[in-house]
N, C-alpha and C. Protein backbone atom coordinates (compact mmCIF):
# COMPACT_ATOMS: atom_id res chain seq x y z
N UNK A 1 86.43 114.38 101.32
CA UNK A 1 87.10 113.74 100.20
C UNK A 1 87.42 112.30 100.59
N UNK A 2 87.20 111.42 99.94
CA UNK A 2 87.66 110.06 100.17
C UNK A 2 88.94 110.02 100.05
N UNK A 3 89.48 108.88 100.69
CA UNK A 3 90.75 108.43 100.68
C UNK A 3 91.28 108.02 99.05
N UNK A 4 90.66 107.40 98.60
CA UNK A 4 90.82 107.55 96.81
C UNK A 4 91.58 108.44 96.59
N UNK A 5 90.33 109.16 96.14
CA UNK A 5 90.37 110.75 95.69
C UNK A 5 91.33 111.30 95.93
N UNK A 6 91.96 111.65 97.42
CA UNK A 6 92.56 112.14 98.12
C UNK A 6 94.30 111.51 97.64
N UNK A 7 94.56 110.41 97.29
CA UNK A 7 96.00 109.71 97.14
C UNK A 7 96.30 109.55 95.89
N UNK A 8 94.70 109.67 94.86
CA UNK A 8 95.15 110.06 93.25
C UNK A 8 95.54 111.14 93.02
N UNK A 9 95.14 112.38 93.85
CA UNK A 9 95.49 113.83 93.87
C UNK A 9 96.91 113.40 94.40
N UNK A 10 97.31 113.39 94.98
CA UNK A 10 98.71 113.41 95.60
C UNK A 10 99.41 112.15 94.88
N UNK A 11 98.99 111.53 94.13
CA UNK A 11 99.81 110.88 92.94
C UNK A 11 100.18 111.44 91.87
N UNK A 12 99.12 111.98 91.36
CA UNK A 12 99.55 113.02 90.16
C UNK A 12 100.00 114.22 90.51
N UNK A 13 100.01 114.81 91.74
CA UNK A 13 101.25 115.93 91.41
C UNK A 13 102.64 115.36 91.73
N UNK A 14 103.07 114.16 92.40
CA UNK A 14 104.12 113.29 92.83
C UNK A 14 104.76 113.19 91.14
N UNK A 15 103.72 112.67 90.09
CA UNK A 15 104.10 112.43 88.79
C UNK A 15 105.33 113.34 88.23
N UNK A 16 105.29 114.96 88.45
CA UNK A 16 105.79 115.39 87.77
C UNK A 16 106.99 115.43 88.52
N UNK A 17 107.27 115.07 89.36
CA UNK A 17 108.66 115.07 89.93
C UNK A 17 109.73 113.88 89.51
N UNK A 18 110.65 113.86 89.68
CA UNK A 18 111.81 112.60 89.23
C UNK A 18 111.42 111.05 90.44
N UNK A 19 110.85 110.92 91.04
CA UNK A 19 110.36 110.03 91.57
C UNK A 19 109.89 108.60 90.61
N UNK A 20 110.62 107.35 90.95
CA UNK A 20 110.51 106.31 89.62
C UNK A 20 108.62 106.03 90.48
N UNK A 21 108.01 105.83 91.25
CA UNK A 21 107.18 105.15 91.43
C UNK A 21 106.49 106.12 92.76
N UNK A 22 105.72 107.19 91.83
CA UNK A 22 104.88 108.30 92.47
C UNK A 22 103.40 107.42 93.25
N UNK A 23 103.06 106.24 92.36
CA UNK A 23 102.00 106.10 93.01
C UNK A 23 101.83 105.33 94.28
N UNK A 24 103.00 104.90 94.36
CA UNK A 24 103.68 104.06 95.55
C UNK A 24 104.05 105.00 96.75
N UNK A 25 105.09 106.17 96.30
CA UNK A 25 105.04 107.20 97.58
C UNK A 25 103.50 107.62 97.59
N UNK A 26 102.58 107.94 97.39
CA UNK A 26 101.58 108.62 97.68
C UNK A 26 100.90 108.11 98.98
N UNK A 27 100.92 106.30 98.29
CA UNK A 27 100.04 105.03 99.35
C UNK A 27 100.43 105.21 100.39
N UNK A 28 101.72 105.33 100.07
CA UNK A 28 102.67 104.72 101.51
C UNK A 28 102.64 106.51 102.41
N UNK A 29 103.23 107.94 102.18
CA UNK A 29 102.82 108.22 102.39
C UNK A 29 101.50 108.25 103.24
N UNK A 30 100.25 108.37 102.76
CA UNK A 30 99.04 108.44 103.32
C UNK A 30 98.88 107.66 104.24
N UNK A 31 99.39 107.03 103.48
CA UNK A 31 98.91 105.80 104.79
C UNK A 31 99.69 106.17 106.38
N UNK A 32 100.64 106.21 106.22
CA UNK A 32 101.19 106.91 107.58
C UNK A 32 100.69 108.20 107.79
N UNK A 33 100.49 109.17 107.31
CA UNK A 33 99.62 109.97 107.48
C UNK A 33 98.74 110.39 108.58
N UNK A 34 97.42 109.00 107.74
CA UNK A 34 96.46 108.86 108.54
C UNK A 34 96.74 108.47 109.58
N UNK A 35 97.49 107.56 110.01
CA UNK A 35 97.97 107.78 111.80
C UNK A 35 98.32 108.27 112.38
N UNK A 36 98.55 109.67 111.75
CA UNK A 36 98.74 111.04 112.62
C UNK A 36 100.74 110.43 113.29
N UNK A 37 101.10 109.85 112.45
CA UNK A 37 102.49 109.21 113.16
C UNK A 37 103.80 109.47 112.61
N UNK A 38 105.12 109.69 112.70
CA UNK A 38 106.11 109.66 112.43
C UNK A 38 105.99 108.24 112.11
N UNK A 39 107.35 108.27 111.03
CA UNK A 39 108.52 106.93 110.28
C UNK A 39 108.24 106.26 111.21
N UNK A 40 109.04 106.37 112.65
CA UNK A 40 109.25 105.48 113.66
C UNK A 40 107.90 104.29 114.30
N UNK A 41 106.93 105.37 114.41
CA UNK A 41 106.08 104.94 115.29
C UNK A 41 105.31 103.82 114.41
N UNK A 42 104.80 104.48 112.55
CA UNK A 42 104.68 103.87 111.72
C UNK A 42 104.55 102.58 111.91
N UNK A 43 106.39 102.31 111.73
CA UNK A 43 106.93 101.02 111.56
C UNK A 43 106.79 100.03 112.77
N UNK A 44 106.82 100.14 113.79
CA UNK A 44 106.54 99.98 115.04
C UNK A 44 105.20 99.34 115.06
N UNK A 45 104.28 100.14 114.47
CA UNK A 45 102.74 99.40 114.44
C UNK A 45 103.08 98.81 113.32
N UNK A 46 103.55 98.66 112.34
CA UNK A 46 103.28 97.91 111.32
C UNK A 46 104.08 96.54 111.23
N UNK A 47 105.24 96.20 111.77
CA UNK A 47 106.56 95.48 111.55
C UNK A 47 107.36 95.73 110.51
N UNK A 48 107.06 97.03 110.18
CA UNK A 48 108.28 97.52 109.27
C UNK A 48 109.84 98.22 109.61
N UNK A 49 110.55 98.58 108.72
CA UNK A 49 111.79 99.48 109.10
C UNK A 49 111.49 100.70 108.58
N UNK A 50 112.19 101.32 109.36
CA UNK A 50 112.14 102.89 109.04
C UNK A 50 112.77 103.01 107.51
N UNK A 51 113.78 102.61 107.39
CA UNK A 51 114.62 102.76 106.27
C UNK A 51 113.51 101.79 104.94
N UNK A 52 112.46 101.68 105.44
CA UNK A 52 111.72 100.56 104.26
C UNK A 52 110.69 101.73 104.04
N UNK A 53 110.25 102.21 105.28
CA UNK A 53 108.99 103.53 104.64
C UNK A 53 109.59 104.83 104.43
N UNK A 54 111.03 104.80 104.73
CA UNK A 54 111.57 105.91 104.03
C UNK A 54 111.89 106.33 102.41
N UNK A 55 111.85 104.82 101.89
CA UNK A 55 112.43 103.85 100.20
C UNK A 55 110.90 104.46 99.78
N UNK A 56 109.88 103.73 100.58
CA UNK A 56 108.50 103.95 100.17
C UNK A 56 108.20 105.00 100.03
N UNK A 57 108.28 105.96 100.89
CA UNK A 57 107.91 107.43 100.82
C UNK A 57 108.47 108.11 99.16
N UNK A 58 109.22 107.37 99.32
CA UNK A 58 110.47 108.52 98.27
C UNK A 58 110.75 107.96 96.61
N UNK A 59 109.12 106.88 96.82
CA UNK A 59 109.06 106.16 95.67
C UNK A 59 110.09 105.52 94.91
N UNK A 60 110.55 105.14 96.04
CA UNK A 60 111.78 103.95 95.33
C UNK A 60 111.21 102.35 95.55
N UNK A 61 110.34 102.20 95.89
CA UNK A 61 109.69 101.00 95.61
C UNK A 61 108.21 101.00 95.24
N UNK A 62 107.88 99.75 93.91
CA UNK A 62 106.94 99.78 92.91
C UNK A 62 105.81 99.83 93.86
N UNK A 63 104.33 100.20 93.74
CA UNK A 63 103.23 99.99 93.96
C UNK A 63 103.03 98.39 94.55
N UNK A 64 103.15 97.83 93.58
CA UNK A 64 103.00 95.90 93.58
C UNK A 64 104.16 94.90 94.81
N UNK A 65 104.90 96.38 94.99
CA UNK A 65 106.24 95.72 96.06
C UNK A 65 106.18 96.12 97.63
N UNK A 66 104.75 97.15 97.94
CA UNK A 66 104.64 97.48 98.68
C UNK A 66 104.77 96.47 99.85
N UNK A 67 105.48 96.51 100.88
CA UNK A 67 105.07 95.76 101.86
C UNK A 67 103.70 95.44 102.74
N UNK A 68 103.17 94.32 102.89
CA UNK A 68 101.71 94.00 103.86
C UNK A 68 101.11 94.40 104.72
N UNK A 69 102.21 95.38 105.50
CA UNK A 69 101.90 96.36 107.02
C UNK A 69 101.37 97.16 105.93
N UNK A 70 100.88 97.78 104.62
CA UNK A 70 100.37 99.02 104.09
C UNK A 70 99.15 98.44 104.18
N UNK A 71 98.74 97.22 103.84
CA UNK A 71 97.23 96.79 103.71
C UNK A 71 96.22 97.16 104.58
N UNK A 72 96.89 96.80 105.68
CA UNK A 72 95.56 97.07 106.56
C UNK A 72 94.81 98.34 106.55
N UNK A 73 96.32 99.19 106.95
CA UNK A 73 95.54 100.75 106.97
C UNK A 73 94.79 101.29 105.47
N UNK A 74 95.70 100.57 104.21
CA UNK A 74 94.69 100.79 102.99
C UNK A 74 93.35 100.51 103.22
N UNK A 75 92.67 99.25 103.73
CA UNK A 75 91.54 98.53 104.07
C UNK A 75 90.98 99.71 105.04
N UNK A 76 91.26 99.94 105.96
CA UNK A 76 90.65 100.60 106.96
C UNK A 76 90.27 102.19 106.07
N UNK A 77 91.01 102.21 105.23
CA UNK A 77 90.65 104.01 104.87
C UNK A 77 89.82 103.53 103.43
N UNK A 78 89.58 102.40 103.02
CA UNK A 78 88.86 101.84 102.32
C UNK A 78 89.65 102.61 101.03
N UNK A 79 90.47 102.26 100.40
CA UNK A 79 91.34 102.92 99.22
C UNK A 79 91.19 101.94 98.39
N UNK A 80 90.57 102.17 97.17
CA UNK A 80 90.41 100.92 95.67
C UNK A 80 91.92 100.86 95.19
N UNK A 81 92.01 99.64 95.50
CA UNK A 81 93.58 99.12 95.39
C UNK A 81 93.32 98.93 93.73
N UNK A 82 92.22 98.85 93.25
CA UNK A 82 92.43 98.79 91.55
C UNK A 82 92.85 99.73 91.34
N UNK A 83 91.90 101.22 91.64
CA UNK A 83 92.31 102.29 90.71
C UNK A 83 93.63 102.64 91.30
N UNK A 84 94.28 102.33 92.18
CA UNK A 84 96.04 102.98 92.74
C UNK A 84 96.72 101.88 91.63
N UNK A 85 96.66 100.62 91.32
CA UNK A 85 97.37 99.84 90.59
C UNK A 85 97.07 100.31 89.09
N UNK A 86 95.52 100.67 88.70
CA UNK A 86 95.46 101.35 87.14
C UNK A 86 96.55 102.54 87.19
N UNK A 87 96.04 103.49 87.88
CA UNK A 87 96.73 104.31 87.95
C UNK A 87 98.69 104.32 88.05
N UNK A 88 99.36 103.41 88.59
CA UNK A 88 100.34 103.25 88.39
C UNK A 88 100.79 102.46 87.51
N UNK A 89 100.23 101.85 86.40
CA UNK A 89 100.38 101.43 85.47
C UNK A 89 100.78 102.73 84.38
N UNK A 90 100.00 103.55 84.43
CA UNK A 90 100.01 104.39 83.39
C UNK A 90 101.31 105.66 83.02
């Protein structure tokens, strides 16, 4: 399954929960994920705070507000940043 595929699925079941910005936890999510890493270690490689991919996780921050440490690993897992932004539009 591609990484796509894989974070639109786990966006739309995120949807039905009270979460303001499902498609944002999904990214962020995955994206740590794929490094096989805890919050901590995460942030550590990325220059983030724990308490910033914890907001993220838990979709309290928009898609478009994501912080720049998400990019890379988006890039690397090759994720169409259109369809995550269509998709959180909707």
């Amino acid at each position: 399954m591609q990484s796509t595929d894989f974070i639109e699925r786990m966006a739309i079941n995120l949807m039905v929960t009270t979460l303001d910005h499902p498609v944002a936890a999904a990214v962020a999510r995955s994206a740590r994920i794929s490094e096989l890493c805890g919050p901590e270690d995460f942030a550590g490689r990325h220059g983030l705070t724990v308490p910033l991919i914890e907001s993220a996780e838990a979709g309290r921050i928009p898609f478009g507000s994501l912080p720049a440490g998400y990019g890379a690993v988006l890039a690397a897992l090759e994720v169409d940043l259109l369809a995550m932004a269509d998709l959180a539009s909707t």
